[in-house]
Protein backbone atom coordinates (compact mmCIF):
# COMPACT_ATOMS: atom_id res chain seq x y z
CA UNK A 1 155.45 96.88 89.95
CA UNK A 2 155.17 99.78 88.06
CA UNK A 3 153.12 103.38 88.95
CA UNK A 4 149.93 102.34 87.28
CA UNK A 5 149.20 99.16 88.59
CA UNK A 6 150.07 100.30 92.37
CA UNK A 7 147.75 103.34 92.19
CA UNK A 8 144.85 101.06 90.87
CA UNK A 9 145.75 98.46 93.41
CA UNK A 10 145.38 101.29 95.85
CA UNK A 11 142.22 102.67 94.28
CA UNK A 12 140.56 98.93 94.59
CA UNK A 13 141.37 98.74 98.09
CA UNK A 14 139.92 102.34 99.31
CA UNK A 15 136.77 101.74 97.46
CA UNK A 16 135.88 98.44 99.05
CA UNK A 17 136.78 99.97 102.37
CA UNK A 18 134.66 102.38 101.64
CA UNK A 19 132.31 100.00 100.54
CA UNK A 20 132.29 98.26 103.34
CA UNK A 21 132.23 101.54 105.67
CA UNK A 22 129.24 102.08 103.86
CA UNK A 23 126.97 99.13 104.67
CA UNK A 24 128.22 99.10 108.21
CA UNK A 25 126.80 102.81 109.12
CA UNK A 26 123.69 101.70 106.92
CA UNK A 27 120.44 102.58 109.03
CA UNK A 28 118.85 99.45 110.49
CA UNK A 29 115.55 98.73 108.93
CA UNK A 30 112.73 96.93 110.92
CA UNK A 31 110.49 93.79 110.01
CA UNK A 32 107.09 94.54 111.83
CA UNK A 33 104.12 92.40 112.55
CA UNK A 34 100.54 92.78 112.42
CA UNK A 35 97.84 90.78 113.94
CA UNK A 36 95.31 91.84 110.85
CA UNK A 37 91.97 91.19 112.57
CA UNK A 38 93.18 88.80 114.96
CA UNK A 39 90.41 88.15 117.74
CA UNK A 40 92.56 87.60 120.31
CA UNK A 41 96.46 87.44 120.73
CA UNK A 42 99.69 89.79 120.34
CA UNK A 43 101.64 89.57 116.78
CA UNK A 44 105.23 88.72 117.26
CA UNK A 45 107.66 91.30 118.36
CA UNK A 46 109.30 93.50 115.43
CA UNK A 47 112.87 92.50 114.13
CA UNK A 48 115.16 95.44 113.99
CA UNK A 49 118.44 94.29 111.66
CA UNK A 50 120.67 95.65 108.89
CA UNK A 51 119.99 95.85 105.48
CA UNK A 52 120.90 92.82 103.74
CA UNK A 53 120.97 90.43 107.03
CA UNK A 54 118.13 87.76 106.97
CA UNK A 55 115.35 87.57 109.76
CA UNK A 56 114.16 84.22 110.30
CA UNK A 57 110.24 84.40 110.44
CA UNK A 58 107.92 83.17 113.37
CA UNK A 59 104.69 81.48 113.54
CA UNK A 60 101.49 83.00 114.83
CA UNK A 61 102.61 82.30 118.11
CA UNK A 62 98.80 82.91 119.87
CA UNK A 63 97.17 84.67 117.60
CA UNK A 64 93.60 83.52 117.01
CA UNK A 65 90.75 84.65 114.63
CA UNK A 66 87.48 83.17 115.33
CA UNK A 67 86.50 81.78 111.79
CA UNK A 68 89.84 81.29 110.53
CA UNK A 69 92.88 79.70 109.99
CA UNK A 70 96.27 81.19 110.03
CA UNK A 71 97.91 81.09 106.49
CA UNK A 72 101.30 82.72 107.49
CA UNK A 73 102.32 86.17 106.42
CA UNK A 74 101.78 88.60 103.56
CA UNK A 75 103.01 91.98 103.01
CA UNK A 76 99.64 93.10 102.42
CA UNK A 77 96.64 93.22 104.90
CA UNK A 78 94.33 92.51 101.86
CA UNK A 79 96.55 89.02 101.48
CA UNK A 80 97.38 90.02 97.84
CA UNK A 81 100.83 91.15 98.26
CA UNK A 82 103.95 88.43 98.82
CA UNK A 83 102.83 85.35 101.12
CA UNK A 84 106.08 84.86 103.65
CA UNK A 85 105.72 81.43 105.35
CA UNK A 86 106.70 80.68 108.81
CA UNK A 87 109.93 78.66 109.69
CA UNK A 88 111.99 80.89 106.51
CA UNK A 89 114.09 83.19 106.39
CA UNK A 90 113.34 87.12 104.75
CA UNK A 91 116.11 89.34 103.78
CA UNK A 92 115.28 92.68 105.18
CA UNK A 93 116.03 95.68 102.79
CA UNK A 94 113.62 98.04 104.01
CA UNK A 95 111.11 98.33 106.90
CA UNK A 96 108.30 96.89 106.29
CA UNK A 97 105.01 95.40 108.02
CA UNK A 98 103.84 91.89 107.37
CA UNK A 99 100.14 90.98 107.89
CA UNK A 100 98.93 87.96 109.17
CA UNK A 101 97.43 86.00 106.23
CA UNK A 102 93.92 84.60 107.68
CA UNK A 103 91.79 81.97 105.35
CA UNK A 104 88.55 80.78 106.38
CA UNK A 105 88.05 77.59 108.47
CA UNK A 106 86.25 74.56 106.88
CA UNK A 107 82.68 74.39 108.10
């Protein structure tokens, strides 16, 4: 091998150790939940994880609004952010809260 290519082979192999070094001592970010109105119930517990690792997402569990149906999960209270159903997976990159999504009941 000559000088070149075993000083790039070496540079390669320091920067994707560092690489990884670097996402292993990332700070863990946390995937909150909020009732948004509910009438009665807890929200789920918050998911604490490292960025990039996938959280899968819960149901309501026994949250209740009188009125209303449970529509999953948005990342706005209002409902007009992203809708996150139940059942998938979310990747978390940073913390963030998601809002129970609540749509009237039919009469």
């Amino acid at each position: 091998m000559k000088r070149k290519e075993i000083i790039l082979g070496i540079t390669v192999l320091l920067l994707m150790f560092f690489t990884l070094l670097c996402v292993a001592c990332a700070e863990p970010v946390t995937l909150s939940f909020d009732a948004n109105g509910a009438t009665s119930g807890t929200a789920p517990k918050s998911i604490t994880g490292n960025p990039g690792s996938f959280a899968a997402i819960p149901d309501k569990g026994n949250l209740e609004k009188t009125g209303y149906s449970f529509d999953g999960w948005n990342s706005e209270s209002s409902g007009n952010g992203f809708d996150v159903k139940p059942g998938g997976l979310f990747e978390m990159k940073d913390n963030i809260t998601l809002y129970a999504k609540w749509i009237p009941s039919a009469q």
